[in-house]
PDB file of N, CA and C in Angstrom:
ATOM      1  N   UNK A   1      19.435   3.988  -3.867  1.00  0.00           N
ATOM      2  CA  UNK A   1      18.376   3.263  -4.521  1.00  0.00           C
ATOM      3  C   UNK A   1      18.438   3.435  -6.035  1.00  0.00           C
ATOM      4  N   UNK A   2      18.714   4.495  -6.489  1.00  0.00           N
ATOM      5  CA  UNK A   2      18.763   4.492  -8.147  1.00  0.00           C
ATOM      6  C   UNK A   2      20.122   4.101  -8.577  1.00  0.00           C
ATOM      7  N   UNK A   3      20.856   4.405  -7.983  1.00  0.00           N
ATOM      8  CA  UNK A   3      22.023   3.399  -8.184  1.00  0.00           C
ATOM      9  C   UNK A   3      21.707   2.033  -8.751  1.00  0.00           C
ATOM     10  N   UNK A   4      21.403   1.540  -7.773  1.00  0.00           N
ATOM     11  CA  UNK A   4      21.247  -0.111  -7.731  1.00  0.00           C
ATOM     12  C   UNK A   4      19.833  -0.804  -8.595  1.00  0.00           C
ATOM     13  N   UNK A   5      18.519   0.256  -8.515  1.00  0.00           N
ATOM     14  CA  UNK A   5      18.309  -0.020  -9.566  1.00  0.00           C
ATOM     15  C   UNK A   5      17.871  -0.071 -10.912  1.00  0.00           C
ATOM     16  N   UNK A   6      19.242   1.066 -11.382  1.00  0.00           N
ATOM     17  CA  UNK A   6      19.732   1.282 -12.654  1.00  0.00           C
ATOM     18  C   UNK A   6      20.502   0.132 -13.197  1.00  0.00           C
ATOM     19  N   UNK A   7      21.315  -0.298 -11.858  1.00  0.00           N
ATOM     20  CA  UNK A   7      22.741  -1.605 -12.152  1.00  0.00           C
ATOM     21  C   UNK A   7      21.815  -2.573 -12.275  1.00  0.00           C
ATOM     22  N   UNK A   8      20.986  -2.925 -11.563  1.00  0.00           N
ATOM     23  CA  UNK A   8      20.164  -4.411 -11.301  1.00  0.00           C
ATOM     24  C   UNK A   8      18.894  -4.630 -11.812  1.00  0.00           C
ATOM     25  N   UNK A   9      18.423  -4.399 -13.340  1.00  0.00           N
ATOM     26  CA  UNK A   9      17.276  -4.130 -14.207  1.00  0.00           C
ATOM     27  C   UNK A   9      16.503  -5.250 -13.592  1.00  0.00           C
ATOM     28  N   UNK A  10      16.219  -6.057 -12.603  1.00  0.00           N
ATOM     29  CA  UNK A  10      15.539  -6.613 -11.880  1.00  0.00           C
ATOM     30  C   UNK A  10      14.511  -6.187 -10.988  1.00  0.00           C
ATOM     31  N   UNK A  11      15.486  -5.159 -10.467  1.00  0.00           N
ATOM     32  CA  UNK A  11      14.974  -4.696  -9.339  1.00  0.00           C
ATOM     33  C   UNK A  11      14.350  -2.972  -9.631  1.00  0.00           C
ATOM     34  N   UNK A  12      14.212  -3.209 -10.506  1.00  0.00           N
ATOM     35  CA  UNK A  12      13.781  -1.525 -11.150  1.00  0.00           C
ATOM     36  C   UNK A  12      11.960  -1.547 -10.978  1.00  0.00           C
ATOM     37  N   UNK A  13      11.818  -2.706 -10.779  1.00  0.00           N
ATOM     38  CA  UNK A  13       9.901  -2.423 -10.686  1.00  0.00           C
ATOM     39  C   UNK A  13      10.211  -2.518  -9.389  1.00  0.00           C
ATOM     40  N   UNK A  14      10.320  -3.284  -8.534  1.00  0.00           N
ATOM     41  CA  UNK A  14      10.511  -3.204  -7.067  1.00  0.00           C
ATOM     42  C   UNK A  14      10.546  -2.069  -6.469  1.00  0.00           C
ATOM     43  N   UNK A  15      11.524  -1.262  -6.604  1.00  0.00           N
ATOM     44  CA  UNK A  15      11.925  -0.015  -6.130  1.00  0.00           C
ATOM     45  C   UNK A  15      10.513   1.116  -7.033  1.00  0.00           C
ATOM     46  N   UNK A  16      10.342   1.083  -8.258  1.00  0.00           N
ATOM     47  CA  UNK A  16       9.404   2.023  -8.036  1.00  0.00           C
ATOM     48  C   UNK A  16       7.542   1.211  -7.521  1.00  0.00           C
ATOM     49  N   UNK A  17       7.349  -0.237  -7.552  1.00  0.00           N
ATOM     50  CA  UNK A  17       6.118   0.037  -6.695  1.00  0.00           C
ATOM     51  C   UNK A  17       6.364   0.522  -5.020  1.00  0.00           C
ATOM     52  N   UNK A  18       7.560   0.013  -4.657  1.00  0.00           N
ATOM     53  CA  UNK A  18       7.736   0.562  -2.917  1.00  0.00           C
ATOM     54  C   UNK A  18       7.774   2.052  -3.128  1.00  0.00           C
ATOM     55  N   UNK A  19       8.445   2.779  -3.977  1.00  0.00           N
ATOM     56  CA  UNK A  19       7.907   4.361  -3.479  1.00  0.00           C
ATOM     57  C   UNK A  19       6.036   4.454  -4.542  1.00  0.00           C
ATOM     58  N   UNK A  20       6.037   4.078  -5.307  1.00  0.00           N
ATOM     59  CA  UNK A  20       4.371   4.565  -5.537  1.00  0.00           C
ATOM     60  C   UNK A  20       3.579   4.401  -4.214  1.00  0.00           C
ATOM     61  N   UNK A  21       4.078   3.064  -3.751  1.00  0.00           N
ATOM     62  CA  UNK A  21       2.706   2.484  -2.380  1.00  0.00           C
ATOM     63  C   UNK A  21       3.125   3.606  -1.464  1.00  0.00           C
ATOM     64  N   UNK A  22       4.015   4.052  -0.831  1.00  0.00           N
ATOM     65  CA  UNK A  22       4.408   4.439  -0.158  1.00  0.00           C
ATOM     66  C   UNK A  22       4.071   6.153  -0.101  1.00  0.00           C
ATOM     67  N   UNK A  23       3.770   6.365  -1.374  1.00  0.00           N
ATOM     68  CA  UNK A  23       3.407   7.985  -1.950  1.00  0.00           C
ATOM     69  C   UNK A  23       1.896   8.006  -1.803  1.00  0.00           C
ATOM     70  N   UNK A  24       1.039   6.758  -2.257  1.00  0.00           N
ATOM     71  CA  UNK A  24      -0.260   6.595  -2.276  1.00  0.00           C
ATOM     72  C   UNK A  24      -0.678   6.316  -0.237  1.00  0.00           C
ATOM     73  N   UNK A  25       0.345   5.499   0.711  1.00  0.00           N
ATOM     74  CA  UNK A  25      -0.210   5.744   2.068  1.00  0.00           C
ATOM     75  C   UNK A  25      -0.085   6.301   2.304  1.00  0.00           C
ATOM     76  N   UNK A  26       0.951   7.662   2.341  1.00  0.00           N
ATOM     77  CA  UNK A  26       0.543   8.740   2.650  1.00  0.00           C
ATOM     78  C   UNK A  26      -0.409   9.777   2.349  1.00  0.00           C
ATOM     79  N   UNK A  27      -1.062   9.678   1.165  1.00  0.00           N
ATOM     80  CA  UNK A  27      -2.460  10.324   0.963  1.00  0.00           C
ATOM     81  C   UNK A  27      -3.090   9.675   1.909  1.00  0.00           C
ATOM     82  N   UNK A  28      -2.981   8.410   2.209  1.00  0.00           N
ATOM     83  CA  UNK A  28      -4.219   7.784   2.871  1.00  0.00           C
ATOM     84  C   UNK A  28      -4.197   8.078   4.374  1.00  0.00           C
ATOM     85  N   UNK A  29      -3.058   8.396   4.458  1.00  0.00           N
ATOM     86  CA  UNK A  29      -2.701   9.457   5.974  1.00  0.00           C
ATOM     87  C   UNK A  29      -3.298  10.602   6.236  1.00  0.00           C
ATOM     88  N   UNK A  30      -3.562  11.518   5.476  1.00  0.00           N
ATOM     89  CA  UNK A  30      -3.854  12.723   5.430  1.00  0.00           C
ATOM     90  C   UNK A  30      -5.334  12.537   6.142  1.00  0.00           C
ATOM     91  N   UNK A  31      -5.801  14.088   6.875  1.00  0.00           N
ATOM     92  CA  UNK A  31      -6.764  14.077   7.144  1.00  0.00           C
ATOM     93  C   UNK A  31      -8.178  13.736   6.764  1.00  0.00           C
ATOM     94  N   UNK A  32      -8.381  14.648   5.940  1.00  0.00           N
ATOM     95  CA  UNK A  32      -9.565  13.873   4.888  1.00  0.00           C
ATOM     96  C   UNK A  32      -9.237  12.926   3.902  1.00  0.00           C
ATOM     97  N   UNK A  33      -9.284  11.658   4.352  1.00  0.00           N
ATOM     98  CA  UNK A  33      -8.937  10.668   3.613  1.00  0.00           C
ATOM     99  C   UNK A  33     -10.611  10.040   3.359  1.00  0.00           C
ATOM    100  N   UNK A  34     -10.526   9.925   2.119  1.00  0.00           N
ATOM    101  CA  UNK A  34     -11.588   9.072   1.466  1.00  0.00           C
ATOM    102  C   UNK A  34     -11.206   7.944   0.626  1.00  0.00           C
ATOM    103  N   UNK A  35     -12.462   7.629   0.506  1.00  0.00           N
ATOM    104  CA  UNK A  35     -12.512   5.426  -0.023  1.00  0.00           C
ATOM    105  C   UNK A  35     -11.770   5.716  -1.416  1.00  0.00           C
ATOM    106  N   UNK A  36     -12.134   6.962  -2.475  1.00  0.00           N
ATOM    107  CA  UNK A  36     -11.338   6.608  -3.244  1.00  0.00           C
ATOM    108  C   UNK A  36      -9.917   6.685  -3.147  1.00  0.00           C
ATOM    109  N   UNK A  37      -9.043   7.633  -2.399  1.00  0.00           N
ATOM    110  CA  UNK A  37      -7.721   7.306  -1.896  1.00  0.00           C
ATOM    111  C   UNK A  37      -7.754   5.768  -1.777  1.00  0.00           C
ATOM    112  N   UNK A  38      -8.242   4.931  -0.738  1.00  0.00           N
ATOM    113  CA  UNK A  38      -8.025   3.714  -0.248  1.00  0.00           C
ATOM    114  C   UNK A  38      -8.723   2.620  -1.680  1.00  0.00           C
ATOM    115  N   UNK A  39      -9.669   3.386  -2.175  1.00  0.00           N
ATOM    116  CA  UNK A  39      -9.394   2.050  -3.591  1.00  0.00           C
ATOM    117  C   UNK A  39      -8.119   2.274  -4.313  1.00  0.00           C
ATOM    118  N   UNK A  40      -7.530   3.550  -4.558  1.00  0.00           N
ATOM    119  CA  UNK A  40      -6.523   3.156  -5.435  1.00  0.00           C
ATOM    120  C   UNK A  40      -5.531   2.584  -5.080  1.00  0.00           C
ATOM    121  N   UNK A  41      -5.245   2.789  -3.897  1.00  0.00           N
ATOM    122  CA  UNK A  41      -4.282   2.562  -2.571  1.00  0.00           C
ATOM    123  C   UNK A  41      -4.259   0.638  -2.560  1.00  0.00           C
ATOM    124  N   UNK A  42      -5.854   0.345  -2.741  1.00  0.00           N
ATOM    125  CA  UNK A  42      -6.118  -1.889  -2.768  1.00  0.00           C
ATOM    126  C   UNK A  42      -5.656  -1.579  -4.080  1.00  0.00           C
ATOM    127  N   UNK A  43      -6.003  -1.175  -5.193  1.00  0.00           N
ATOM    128  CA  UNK A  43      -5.616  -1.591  -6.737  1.00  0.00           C
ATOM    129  C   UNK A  43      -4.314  -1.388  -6.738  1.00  0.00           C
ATOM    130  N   UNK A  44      -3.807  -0.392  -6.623  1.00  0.00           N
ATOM    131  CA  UNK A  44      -2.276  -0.710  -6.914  1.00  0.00           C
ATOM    132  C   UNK A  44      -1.683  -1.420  -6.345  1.00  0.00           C
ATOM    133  N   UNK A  45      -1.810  -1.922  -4.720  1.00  0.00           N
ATOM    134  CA  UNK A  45      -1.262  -2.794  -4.224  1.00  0.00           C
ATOM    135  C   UNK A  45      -1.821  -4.389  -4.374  1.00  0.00           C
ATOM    136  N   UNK A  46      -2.767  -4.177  -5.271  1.00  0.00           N
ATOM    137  CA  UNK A  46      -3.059  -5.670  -5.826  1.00  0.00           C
ATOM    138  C   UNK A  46      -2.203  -5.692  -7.314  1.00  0.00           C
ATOM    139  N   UNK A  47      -1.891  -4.883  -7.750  1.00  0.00           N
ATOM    140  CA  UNK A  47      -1.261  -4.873  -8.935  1.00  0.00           C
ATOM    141  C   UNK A  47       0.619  -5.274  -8.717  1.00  0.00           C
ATOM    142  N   UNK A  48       0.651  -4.298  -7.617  1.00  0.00           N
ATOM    143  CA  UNK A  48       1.948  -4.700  -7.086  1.00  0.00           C
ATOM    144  C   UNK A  48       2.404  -6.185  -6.555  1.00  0.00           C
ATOM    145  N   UNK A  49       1.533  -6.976  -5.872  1.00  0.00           N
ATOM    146  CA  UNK A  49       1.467  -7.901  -5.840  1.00  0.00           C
ATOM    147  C   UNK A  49       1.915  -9.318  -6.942  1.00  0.00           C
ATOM    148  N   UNK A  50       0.993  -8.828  -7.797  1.00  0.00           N
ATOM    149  CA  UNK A  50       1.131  -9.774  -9.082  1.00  0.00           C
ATOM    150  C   UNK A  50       2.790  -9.824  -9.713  1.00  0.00           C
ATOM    151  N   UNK A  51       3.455  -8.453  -9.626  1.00  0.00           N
ATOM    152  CA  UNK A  51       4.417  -7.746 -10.364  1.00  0.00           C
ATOM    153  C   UNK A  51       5.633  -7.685  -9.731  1.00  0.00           C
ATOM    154  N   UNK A  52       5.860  -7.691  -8.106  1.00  0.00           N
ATOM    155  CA  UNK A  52       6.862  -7.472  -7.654  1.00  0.00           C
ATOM    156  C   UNK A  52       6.581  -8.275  -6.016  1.00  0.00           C
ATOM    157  N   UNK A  53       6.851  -9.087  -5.752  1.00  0.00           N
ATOM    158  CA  UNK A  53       7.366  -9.733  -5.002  1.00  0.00           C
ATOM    159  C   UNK A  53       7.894  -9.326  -3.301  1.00  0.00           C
ATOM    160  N   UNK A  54       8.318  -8.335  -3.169  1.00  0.00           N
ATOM    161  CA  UNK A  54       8.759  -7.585  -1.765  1.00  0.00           C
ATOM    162  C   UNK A  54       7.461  -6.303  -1.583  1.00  0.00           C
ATOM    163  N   UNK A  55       6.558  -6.512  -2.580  1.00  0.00           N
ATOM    164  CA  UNK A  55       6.048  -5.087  -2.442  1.00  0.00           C
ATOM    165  C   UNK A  55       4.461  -6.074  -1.166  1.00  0.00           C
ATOM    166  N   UNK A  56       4.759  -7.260  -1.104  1.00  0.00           N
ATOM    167  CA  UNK A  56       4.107  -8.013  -0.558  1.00  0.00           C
ATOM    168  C   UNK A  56       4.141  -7.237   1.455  1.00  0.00           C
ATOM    169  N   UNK A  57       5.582  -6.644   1.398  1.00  0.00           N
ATOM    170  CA  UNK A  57       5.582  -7.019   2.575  1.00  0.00           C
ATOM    171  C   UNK A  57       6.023  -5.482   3.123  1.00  0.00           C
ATOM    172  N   UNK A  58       5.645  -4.695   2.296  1.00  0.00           N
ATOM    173  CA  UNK A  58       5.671  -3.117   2.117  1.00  0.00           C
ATOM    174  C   UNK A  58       4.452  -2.986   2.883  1.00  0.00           C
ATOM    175  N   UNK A  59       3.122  -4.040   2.007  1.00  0.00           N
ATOM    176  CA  UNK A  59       1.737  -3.735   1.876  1.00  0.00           C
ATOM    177  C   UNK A  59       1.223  -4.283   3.169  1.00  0.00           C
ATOM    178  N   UNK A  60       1.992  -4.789   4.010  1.00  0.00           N
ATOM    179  CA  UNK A  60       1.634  -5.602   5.387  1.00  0.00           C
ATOM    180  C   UNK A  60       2.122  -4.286   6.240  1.00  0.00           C
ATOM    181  N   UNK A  61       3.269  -3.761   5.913  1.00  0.00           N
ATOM    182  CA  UNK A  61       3.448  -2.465   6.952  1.00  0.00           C
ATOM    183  C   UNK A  61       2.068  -1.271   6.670  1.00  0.00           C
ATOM    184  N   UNK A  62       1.736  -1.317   5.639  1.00  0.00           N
ATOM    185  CA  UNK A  62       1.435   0.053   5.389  1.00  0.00           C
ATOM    186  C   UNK A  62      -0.240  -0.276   5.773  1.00  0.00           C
ATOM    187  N   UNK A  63      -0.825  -1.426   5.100  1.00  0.00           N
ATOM    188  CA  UNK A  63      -1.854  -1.994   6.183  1.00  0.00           C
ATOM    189  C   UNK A  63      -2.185  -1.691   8.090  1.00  0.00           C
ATOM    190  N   UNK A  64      -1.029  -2.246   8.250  1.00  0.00           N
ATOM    191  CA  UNK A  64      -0.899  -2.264   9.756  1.00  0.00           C
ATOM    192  C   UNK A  64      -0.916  -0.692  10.467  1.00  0.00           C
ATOM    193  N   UNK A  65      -0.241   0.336   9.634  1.00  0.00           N
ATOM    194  CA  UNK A  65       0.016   1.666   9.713  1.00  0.00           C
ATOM    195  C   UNK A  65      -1.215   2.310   9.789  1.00  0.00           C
ATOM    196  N   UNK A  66      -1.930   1.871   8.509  1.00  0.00           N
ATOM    197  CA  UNK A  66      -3.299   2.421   8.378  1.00  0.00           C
ATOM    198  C   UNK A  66      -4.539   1.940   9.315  1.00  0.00           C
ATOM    199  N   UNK A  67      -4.478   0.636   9.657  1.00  0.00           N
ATOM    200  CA  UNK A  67      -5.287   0.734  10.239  1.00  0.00           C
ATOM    201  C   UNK A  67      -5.262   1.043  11.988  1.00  0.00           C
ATOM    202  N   UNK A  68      -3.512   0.585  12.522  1.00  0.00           N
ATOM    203  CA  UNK A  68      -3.676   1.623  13.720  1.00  0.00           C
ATOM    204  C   UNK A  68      -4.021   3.022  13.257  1.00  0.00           C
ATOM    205  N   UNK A  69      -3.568   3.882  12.911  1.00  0.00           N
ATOM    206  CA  UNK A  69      -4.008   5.440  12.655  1.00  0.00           C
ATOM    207  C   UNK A  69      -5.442   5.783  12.594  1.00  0.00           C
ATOM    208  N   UNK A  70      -6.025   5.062  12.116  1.00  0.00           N
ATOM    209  CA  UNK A  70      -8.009   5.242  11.823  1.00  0.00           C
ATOM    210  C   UNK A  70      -8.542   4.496  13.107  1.00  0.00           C
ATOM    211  N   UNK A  71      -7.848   3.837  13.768  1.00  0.00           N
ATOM    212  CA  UNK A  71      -8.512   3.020  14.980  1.00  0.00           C
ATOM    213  C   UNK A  71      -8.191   4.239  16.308  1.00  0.00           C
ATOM    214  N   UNK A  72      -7.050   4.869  15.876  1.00  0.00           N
ATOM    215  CA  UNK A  72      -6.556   6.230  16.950  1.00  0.00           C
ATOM    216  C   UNK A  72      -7.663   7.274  16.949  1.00  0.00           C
ATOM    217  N   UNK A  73      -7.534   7.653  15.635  1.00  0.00           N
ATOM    218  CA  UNK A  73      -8.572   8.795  15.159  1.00  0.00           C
ATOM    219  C   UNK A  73      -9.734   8.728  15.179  1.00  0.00           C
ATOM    220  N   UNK A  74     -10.365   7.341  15.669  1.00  0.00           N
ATOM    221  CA  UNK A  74     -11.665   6.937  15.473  1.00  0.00           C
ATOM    222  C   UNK A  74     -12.272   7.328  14.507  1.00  0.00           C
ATOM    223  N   UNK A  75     -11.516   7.026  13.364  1.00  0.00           N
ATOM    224  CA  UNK A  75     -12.177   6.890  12.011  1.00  0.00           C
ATOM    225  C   UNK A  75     -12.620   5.830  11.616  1.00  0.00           C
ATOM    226  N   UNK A  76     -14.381   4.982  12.424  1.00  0.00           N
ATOM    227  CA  UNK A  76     -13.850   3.413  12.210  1.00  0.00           C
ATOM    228  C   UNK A  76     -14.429   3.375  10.718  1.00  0.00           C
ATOM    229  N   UNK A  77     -15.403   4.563  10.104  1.00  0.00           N
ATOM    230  CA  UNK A  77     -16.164   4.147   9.088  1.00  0.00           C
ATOM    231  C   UNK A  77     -14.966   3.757   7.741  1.00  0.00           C
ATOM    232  N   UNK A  78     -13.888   4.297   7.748  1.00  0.00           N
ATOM    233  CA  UNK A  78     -12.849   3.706   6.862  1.00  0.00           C
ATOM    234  C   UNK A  78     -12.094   2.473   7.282  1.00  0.00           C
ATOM    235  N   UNK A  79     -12.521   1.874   9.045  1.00  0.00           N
ATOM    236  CA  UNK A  79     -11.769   0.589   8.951  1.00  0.00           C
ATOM    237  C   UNK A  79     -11.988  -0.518   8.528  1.00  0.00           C
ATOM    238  N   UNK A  80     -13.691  -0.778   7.743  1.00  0.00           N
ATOM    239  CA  UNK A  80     -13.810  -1.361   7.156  1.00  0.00           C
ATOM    240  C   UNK A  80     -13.079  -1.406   5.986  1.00  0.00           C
ATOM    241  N   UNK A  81     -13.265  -0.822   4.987  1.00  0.00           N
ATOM    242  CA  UNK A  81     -12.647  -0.418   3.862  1.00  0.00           C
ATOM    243  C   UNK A  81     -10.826  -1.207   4.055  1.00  0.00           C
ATOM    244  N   UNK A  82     -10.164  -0.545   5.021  1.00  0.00           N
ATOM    245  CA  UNK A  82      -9.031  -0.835   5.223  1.00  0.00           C
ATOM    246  C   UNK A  82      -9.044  -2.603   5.591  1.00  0.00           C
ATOM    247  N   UNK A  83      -9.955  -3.001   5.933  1.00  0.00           N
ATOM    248  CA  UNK A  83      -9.904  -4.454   6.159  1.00  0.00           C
ATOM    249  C   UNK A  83     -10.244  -5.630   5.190  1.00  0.00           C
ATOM    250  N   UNK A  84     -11.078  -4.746   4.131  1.00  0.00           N
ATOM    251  CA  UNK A  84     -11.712  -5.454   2.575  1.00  0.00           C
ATOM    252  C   UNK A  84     -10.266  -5.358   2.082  1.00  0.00           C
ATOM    253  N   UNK A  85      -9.720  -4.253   1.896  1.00  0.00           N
ATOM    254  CA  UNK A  85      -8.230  -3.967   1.059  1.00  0.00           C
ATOM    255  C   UNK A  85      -7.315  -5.292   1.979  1.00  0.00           C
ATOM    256  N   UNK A  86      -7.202  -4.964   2.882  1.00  0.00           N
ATOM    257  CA  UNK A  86      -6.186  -6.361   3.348  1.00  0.00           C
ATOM    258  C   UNK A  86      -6.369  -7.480   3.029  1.00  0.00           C
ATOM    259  N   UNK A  87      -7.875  -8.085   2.854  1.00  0.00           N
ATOM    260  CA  UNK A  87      -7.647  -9.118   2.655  1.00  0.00           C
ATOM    261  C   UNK A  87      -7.860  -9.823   1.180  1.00  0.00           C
ATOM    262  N   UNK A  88      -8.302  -8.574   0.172  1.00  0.00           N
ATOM    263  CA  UNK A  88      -7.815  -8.737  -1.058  1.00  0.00           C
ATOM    264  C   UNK A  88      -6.152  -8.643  -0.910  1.00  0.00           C
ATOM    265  N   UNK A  89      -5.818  -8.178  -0.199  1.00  0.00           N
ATOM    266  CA  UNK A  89      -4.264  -8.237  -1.039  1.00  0.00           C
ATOM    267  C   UNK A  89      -3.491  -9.460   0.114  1.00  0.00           C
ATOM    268  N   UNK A  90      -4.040 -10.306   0.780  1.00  0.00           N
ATOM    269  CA  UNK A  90      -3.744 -11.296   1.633  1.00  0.00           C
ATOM    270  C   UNK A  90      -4.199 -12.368   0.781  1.00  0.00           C
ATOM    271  N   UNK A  91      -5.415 -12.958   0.013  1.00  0.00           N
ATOM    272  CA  UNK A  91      -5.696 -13.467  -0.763  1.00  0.00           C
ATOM    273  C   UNK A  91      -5.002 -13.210  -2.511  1.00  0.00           C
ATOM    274  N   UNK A  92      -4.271 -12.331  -2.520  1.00  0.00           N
ATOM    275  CA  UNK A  92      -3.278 -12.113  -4.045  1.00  0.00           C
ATOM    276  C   UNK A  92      -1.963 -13.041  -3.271  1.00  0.00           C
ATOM    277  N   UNK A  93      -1.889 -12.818  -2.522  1.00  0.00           N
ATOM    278  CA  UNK A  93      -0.435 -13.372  -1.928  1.00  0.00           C
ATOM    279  C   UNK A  93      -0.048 -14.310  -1.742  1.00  0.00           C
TER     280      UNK A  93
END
């Protein structure tokens, strides 16, 4: 990955919003997960959106991830939250 994009100054935001999102769902994994984890978690991935193009479809896995996991754990009071964030970032898209 830094290989390619070091070579391909294109793809240099790409590659770092997929590991930021990816660093930020896993906080949102963690046990005590709270709304502010999951706002920064919609803002950056609304930001990512605007900015990078594949991070579109990062944010559909990591969605889907999150909200099976809180529907397991019967955490439903965050599945709201997780469902406002989707569809702000379904409506950026």
């Amino acid at each position: 990955m830094i290989y390619f994009s070091s070579e391909l100054k294109q793809y240099t935001s790409d590659v770092m919003f997929a590991l930021l999102l990816t660093y930020l769902a896993m906080q949102c994994l963690k046990h005590e997960t709270s709304a502010r984890n999951l706002i920064l978690l919609g803002g950056v991935g609304t930001l990512a959106i605007l900015m990078s193009h594949p991070s579109t479809f990062i944010l559909a896995g990591i969605g889907l991830i999150l909200a099976v996991e809180k529907i397991l754990k019967k955490e439903y009071s965050l599945i709201s939250w997780i469902l406002g964030i989707g569809m702000a970032w379904g409506l950026m898209s």
